[in-house]
Protein backbone atom coordinates (compact mmCIF):
# COMPACT_ATOMS: atom_id res chain seq x y z
CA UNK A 1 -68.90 -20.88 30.44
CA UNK A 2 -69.40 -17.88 28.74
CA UNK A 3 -67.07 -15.54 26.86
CA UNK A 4 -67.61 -11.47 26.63
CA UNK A 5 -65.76 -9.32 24.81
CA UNK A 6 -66.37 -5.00 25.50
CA UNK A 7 -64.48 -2.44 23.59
CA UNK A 8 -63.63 0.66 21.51
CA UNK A 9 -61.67 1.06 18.76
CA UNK A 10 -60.79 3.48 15.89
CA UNK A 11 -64.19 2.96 14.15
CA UNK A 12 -65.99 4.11 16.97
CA UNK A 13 -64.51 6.20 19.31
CA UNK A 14 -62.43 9.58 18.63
CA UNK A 15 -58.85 9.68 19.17
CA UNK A 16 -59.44 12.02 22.29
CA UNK A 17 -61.52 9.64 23.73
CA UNK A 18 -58.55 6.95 23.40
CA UNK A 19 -55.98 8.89 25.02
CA UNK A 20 -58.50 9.99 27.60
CA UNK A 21 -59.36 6.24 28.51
CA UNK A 22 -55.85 4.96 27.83
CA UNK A 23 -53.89 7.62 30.15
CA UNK A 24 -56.25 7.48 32.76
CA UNK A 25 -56.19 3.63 32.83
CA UNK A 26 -52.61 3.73 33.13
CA UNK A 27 -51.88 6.50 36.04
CA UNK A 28 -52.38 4.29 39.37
CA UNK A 29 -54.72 1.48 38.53
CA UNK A 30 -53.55 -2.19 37.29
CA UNK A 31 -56.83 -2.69 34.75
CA UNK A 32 -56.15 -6.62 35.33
CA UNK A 33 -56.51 -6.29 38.40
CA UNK A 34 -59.56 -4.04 38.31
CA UNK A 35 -61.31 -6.66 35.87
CA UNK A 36 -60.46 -9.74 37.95
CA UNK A 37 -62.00 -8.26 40.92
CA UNK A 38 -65.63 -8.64 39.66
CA UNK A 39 -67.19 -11.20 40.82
CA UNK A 40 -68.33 -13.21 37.56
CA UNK A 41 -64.99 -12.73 36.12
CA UNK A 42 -62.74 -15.91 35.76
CA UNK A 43 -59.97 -14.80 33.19
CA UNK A 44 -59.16 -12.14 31.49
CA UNK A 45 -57.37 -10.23 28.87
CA UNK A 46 -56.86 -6.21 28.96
CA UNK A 47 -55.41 -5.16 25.33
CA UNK A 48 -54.71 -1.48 25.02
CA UNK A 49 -52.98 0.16 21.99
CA UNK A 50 -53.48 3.64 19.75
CA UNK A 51 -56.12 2.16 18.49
CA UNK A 52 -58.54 -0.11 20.93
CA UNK A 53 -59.37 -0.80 24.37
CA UNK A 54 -60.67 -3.89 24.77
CA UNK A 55 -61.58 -6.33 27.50
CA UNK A 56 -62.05 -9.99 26.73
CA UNK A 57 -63.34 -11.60 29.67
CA UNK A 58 -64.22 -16.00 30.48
CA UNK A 59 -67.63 -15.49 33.34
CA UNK A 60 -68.56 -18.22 35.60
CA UNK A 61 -71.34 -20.16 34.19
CA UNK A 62 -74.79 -18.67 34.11
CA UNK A 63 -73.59 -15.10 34.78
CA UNK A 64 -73.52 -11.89 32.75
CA UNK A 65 -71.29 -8.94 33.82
CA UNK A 66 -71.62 -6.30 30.62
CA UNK A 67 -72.47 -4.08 33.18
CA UNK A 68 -69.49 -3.95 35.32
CA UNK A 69 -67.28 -3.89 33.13
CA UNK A 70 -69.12 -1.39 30.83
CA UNK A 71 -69.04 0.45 34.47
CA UNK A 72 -64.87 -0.06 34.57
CA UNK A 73 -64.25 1.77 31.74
CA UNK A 74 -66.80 4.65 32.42
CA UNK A 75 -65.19 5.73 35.78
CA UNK A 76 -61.89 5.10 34.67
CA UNK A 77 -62.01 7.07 31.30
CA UNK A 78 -64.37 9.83 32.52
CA UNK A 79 -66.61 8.62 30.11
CA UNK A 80 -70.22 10.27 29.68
CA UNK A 81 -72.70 7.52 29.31
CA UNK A 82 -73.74 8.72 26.03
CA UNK A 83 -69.41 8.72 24.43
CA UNK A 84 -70.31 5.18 26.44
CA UNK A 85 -73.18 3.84 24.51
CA UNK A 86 -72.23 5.84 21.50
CA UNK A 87 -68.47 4.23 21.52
CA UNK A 88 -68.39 0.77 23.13
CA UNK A 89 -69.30 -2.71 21.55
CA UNK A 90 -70.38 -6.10 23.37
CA UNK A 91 -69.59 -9.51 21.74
CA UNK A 92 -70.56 -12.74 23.36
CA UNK A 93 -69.00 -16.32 23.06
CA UNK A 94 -69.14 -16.99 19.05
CA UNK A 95 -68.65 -13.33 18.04
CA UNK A 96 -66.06 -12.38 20.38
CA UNK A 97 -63.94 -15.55 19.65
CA UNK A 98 -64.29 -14.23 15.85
CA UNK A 99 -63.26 -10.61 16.67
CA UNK A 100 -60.18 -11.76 18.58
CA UNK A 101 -58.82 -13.62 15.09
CA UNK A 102 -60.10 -10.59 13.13
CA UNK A 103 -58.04 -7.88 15.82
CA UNK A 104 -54.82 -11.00 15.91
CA UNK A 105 -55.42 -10.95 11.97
CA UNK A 106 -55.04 -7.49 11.56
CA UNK A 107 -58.22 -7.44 9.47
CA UNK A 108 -60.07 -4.98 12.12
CA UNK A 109 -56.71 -2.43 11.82
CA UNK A 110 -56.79 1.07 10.66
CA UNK A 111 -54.63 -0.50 7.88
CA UNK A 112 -55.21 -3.53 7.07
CA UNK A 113 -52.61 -5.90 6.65
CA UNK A 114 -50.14 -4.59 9.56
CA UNK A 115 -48.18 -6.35 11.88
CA UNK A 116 -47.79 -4.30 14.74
CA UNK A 117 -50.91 -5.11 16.35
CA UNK A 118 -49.87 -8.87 16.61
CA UNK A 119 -47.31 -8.23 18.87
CA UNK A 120 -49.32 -5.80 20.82
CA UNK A 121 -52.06 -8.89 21.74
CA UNK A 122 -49.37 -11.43 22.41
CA UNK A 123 -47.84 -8.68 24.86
CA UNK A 124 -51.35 -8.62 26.29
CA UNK A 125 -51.37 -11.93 26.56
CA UNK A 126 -48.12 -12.16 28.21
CA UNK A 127 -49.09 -9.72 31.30
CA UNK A 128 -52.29 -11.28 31.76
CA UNK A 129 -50.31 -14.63 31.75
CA UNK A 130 -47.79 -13.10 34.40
CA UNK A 131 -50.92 -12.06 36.45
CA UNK A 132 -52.68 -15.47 36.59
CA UNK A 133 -55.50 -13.69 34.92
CA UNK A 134 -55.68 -16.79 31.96
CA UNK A 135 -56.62 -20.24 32.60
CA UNK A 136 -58.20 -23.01 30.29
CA UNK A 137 -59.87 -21.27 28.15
CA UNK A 138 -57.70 -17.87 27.26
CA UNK A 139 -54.66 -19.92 27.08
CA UNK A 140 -56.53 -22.55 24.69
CA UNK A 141 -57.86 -19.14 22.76
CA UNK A 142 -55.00 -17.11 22.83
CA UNK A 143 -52.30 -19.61 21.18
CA UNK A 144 -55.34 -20.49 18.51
CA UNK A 145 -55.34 -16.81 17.69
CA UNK A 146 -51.77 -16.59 16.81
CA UNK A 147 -52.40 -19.61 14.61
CA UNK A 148 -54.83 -18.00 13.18
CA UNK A 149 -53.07 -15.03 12.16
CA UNK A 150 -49.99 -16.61 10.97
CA UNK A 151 -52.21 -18.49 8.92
CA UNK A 152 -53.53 -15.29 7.36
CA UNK A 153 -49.98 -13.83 6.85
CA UNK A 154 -48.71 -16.91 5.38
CA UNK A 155 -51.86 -18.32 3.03
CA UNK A 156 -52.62 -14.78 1.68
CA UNK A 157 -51.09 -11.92 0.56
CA UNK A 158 -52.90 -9.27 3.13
CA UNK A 159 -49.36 -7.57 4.02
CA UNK A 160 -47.88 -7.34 0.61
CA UNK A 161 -49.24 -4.18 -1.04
CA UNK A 162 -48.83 -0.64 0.59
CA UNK A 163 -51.78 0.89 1.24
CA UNK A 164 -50.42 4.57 2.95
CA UNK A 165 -49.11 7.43 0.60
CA UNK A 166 -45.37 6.77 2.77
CA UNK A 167 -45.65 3.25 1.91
CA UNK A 168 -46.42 3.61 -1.50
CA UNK A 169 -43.57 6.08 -2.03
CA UNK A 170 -41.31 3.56 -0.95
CA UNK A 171 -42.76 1.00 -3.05
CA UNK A 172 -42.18 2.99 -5.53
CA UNK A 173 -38.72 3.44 -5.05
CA UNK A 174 -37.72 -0.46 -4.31
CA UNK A 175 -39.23 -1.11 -7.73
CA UNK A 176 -37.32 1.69 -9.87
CA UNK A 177 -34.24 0.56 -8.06
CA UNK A 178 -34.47 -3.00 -7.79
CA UNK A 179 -33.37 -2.71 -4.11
CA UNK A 180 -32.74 -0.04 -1.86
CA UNK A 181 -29.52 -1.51 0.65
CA UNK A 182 -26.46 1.13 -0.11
CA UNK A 183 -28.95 3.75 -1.99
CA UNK A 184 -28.86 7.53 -0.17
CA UNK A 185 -31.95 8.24 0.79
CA UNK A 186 -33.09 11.80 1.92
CA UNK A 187 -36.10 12.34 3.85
CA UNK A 188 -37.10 16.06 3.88
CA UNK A 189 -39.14 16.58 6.64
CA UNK A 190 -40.12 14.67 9.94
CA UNK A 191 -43.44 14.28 10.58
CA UNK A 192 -45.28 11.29 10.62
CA UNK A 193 -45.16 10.84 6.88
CA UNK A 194 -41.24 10.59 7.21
CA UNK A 195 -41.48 8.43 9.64
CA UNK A 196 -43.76 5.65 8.32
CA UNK A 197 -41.75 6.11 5.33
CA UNK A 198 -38.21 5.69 7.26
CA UNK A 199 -39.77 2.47 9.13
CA UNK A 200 -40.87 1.45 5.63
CA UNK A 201 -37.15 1.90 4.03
CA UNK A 202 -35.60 -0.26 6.87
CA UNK A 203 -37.97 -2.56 6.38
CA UNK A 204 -36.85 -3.39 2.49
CA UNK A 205 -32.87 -3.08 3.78
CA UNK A 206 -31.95 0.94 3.61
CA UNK A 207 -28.97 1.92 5.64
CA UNK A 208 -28.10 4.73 4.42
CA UNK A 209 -30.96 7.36 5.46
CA UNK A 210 -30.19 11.03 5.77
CA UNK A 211 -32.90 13.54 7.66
CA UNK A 212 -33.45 17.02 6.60
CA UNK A 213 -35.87 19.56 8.63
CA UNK A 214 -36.28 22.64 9.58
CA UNK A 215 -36.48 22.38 13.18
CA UNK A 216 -33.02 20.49 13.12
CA UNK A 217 -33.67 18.86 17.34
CA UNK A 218 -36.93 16.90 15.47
CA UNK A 219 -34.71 15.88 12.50
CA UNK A 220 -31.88 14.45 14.86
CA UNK A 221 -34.23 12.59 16.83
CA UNK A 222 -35.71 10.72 14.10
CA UNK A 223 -32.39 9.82 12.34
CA UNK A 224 -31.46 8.36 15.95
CA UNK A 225 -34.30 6.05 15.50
CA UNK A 226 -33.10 4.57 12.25
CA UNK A 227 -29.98 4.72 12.36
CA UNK A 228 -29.80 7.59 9.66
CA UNK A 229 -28.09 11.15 9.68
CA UNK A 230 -29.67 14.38 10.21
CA UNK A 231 -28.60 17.39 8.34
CA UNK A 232 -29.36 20.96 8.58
CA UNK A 233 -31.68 22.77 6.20
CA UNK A 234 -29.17 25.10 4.61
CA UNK A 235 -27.27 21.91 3.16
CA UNK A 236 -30.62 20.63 1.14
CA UNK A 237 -28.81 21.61 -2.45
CA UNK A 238 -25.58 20.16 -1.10
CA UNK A 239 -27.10 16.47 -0.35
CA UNK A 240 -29.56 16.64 -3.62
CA UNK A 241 -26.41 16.36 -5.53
CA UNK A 242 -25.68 13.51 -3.46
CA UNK A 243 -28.19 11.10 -2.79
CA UNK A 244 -30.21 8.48 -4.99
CA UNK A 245 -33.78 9.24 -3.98
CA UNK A 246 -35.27 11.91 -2.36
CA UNK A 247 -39.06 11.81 -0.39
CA UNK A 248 -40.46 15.06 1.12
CA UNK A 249 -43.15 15.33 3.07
CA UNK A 250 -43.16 19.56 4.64
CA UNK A 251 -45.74 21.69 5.53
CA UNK A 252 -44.48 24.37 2.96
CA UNK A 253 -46.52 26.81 1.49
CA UNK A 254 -44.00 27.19 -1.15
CA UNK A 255 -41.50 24.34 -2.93
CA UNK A 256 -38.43 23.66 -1.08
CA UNK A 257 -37.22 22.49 -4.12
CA UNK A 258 -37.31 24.97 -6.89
CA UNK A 259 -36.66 23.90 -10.51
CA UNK A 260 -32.97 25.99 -10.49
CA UNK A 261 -32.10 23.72 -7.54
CA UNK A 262 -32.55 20.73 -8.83
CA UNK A 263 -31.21 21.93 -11.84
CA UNK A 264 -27.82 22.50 -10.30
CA UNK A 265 -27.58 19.06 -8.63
CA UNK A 266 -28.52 17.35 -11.76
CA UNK A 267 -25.47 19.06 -12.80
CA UNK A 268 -23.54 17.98 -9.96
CA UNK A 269 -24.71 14.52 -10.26
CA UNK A 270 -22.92 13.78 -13.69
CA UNK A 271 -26.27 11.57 -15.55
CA UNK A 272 -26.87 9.56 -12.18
CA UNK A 273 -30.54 9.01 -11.69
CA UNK A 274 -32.27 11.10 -9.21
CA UNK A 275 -35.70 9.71 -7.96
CA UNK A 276 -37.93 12.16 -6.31
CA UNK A 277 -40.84 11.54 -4.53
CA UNK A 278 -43.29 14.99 -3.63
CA UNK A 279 -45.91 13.31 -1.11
CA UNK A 280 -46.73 16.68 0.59
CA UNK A 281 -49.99 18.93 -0.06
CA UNK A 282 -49.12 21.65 -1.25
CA UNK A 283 -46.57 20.31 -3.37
CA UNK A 284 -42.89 20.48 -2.23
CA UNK A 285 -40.77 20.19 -5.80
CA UNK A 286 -41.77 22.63 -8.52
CA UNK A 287 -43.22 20.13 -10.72
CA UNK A 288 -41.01 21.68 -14.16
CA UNK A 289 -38.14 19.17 -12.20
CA UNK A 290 -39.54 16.64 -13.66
CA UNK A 291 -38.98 17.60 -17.38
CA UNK A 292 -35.10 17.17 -16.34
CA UNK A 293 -33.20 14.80 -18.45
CA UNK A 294 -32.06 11.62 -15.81
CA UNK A 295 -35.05 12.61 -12.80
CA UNK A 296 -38.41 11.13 -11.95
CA UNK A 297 -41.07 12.99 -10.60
CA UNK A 298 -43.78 11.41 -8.64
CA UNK A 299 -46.32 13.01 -6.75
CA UNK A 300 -48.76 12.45 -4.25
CA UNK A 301 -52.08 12.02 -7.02
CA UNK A 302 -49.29 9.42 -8.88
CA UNK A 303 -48.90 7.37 -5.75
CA UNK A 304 -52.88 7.57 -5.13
CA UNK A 305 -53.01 5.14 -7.92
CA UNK A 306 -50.90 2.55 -5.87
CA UNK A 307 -52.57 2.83 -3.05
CA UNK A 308 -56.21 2.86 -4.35
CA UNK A 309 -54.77 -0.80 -6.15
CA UNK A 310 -53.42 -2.20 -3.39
CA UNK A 311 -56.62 -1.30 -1.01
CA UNK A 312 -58.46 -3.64 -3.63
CA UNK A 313 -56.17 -6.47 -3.67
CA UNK A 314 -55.67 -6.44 0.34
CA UNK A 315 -59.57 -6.23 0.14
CA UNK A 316 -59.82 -9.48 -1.97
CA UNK A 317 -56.92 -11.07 0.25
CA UNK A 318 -58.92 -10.30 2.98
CA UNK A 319 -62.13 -12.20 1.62
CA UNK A 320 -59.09 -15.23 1.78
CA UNK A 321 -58.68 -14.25 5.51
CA UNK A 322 -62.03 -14.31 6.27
CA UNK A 323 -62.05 -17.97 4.45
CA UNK A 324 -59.40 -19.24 7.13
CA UNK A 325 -60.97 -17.50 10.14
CA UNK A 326 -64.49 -19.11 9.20
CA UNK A 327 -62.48 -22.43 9.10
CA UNK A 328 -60.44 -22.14 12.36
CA UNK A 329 -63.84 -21.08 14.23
CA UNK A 330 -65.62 -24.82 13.29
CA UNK A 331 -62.24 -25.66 14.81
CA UNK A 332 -62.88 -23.82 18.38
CA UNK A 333 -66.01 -24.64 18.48
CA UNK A 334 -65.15 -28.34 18.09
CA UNK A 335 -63.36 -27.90 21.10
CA UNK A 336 -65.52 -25.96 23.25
CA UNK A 337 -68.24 -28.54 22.46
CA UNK A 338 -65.82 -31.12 23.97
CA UNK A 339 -65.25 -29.55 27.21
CA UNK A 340 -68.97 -29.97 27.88
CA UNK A 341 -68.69 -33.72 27.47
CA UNK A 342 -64.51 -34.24 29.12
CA UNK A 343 -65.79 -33.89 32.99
CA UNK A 344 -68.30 -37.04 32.18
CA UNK A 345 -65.70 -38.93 29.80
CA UNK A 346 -62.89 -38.54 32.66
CA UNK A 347 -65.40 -39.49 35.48
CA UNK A 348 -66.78 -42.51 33.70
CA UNK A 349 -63.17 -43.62 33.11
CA UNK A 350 -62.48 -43.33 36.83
CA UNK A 351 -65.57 -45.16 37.78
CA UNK A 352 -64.11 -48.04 35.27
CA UNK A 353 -60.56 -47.66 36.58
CA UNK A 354 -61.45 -47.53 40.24
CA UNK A 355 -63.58 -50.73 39.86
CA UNK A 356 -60.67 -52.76 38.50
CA UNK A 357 -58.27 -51.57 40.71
CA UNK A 358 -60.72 -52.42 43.36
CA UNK A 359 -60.90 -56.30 42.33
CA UNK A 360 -57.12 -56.50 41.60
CA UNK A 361 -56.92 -55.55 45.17
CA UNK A 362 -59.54 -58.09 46.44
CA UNK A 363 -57.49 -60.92 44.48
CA UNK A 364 -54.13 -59.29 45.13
CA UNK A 365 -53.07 -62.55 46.80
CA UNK A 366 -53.97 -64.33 44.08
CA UNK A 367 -51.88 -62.64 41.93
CA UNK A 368 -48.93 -62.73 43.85
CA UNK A 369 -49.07 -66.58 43.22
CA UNK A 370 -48.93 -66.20 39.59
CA UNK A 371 -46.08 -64.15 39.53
CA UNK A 372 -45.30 -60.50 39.21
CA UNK A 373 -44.82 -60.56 35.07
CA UNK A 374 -48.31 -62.31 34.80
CA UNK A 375 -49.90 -59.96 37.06
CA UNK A 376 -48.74 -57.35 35.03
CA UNK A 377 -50.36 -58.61 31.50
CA UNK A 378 -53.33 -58.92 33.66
CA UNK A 379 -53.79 -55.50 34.49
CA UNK A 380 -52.80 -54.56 30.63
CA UNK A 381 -55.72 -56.89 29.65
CA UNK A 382 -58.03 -55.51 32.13
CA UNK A 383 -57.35 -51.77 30.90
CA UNK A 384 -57.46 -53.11 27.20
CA UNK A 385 -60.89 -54.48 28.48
CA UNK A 386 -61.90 -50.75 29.94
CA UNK A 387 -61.04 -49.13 26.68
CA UNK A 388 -63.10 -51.17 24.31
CA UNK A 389 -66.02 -50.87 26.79
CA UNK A 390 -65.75 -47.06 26.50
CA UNK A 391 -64.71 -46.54 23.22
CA UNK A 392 -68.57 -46.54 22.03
CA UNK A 393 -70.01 -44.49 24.30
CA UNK A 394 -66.96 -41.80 24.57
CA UNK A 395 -67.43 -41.25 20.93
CA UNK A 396 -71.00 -41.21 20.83
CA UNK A 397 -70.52 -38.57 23.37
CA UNK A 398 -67.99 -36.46 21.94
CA UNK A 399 -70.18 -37.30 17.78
CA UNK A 400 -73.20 -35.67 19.75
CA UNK A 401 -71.37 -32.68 21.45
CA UNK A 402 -70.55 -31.64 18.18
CA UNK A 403 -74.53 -31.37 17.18
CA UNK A 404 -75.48 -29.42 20.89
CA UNK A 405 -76.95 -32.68 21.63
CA UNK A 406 -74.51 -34.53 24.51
CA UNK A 407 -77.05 -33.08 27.23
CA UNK A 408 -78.90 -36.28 27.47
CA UNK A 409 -76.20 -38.80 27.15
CA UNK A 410 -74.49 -36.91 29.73
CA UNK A 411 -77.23 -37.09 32.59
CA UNK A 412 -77.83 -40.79 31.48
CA UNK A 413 -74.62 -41.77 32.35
CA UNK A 414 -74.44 -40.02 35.27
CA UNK A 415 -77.08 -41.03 36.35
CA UNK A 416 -76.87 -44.96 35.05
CA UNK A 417 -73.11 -45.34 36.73
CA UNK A 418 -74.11 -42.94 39.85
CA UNK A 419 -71.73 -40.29 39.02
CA UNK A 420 -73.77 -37.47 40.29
CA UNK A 421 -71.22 -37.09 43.17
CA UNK A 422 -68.20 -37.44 41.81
């Protein structure tokens, strides 16, 4: 058995060469299907997100098939060889097992810690499931990699600590507010900033989440994803006398939000805090707003701070991770070690088995003369017999898989209770 893993991610190929592979992959070919067509292929996995392609792949024993499927995703992504070489990575057996609980993990994401991608391999998982493309061994690996990466989100504290300027600035506001359920919240702007920081404010219980931008179609679409309220740009002054925190992330040369508007809401708002949040370069609030009696100015260099912070502390909470992925590897490879030794174990016990049901059948007359509850405790004893004879060498067995050294045991037995043909 051998296990090979071929791929390209965000560290190594561009995001052109993503969509390229990922669009072209998806027009009028089943990649499952594709993979489980070459010949050395046994199961197989086909994960595709914004971020990686990546083909995890169980070969019949003694064969090797980088090629092929190196080949797949050249003709399907209209892929130079050079992007090819430049852009895709192998792993074999050990290390692909490893970068499967690393991707599961999240520790291999753009940002580390998110969740996202776990749902994206156990969707994966599921079509290749649906598509009989997973036997022993992916279904064995699979289920251990979800273990793996609950473990990680439940034993450390990887997921805790934004590490985007959006997520900061949300942060930000949960801790100056204590909580964020029944706050207004208006995002100005919405781009993707906005809308990692709307998913964000969900997240930590918002529900009240108004939408300002100038194109006023883009605005309405995103406060349909959250559940929010879109506004039109003329009624900015209007809704910063009304709202608890504002975030603003434009493409302005110029502030949206001049000092003698914010000015007038702070007027409006009667001492009621206002919390503003300027994560846009250039800046979108004249900065003077900040000298206001009753508002808090943050920028984006203030929220740098966060971030930079929480990067360390995911980074040591990753070193954790690492810790528990190290630890459920010995694990795996305990049980990949015992797969070499089961066929021999199970044959063996058959040998045993079909020997004493062999004589029970020789003296079944016999034993109908001693009466059917007798011969019953007579076949216990006789398995109870067959266990104790095996117990030694089954765990010799399985005590020398463990060290790569079953090999011999394994042809001695075979070979000592003729199991060659079985």
């Amino acid at each position: 058995m051998q296990i090979l893993l071929v791929g390209l991610n965000h560290k190594t190929a561009p995001l052109e060469l993503r969509e390229r592979l990922c669009l072209s992959w998806g027009r009028d070919t089943d990649p499952l299907v594709a993979i489980m067509n070459l010949p050395p292929v046994k199961e197989a996995i086909y994960l595709s997100t914004c971020n990686r392609i990546e083909v995890m792949a169980v070969l019949h024993s003694g064969q090797e098939e980088v090629a092929g499927l190196k080949e797949l995703l050249l003709a399907h992504g209209n892929l130079c060889p050079s992007e090819m070489e430049r852009c895709i990575y192998v792993h074999r057996d050990l290390a692909a097992v490893g970068h499967l609980f690393r991707v599961a993990s999240s520790l291999d994401s753009m940002i580390m810690g998110e969740t996202q991608i776990l749902g994206q391999v156990k969707e994966a998982y599921r079509r290749a499931s649906q598509s009989n493309a997973t036997g022993l061994v992916l279904n064995k690996l699979l289920h251990h990699a979800f273990r793996v990466a609950k473990r990680v989100r439940t034993e450390t504290g990887i997921a805790q600590n934004a590490v985007s300027v959006s997520y900061a600035a949300v942060t930000l506001a949960k801790k100056i507010f204590g909580y964020l359920k029944d706050k207004r919240i208006l995002l100005v702007g919405a781009g993707e900033m906005s809308e990692l920081a709307a998913r964000q404010l969900v997240k930590y219980g918002a529900d009240k989440i108004i939408i300002a931008n100038r194109t006023f179609g883009r605005a309405l679409e995103l406060a349909e994803e959250f559940h929010g309220e879109a506004i039109d740009w003329k009624m900015l002054p209007q809704a910063l006398a009304e709202v608890d925190i504002v975030i603003t992330s434009t493409g302005a040369a110029d502030y949206i939000l001049s000092a003698d508007t914010v000015a007038q809401a702070v007027r409006e708002r009667r001492n009621r805090l206002l919390l503003l949040i300027d994560i846009a370069v250039p800046r979108d609030i004249d900065p003077a707003a900040g000298e206001m009696e009753n508002v808090f100015l943050y920028n984006i260099d203030n929220l740098q701070d966060i971030v930079d912070d929480n990067v360390k502390r995911r980074e040591k909470e990753a070193q954790k991770a690492e810790l528990i992925i190290k630890e459920e590897l010995d694990r795996y490879l305990c049980w990949r070690d015992s797969l070499e030794v089961v066929p021999t174990i199970n044959l063996l016990r058959a040998k045993f088995e079909g020997t004493m049901n062999g004589e029970l059948q020789r003296y079944s007359h016999w034993l109908k003369s001693i009466g059917e509850e007798n011969q019953k405790q007579a076949e216990i004893l006789l398995l109870s017999v067959i266990n104790k004879l095996l117990h030694d060498p089954v765990t010799t067995l399985k005590e020398e898989s463990g060290n790569n050294g079953a090999a011999p045991y394994i042809l001695a037995l075979r070979r000592l209770f003729r199991l060659e043909g079985r």
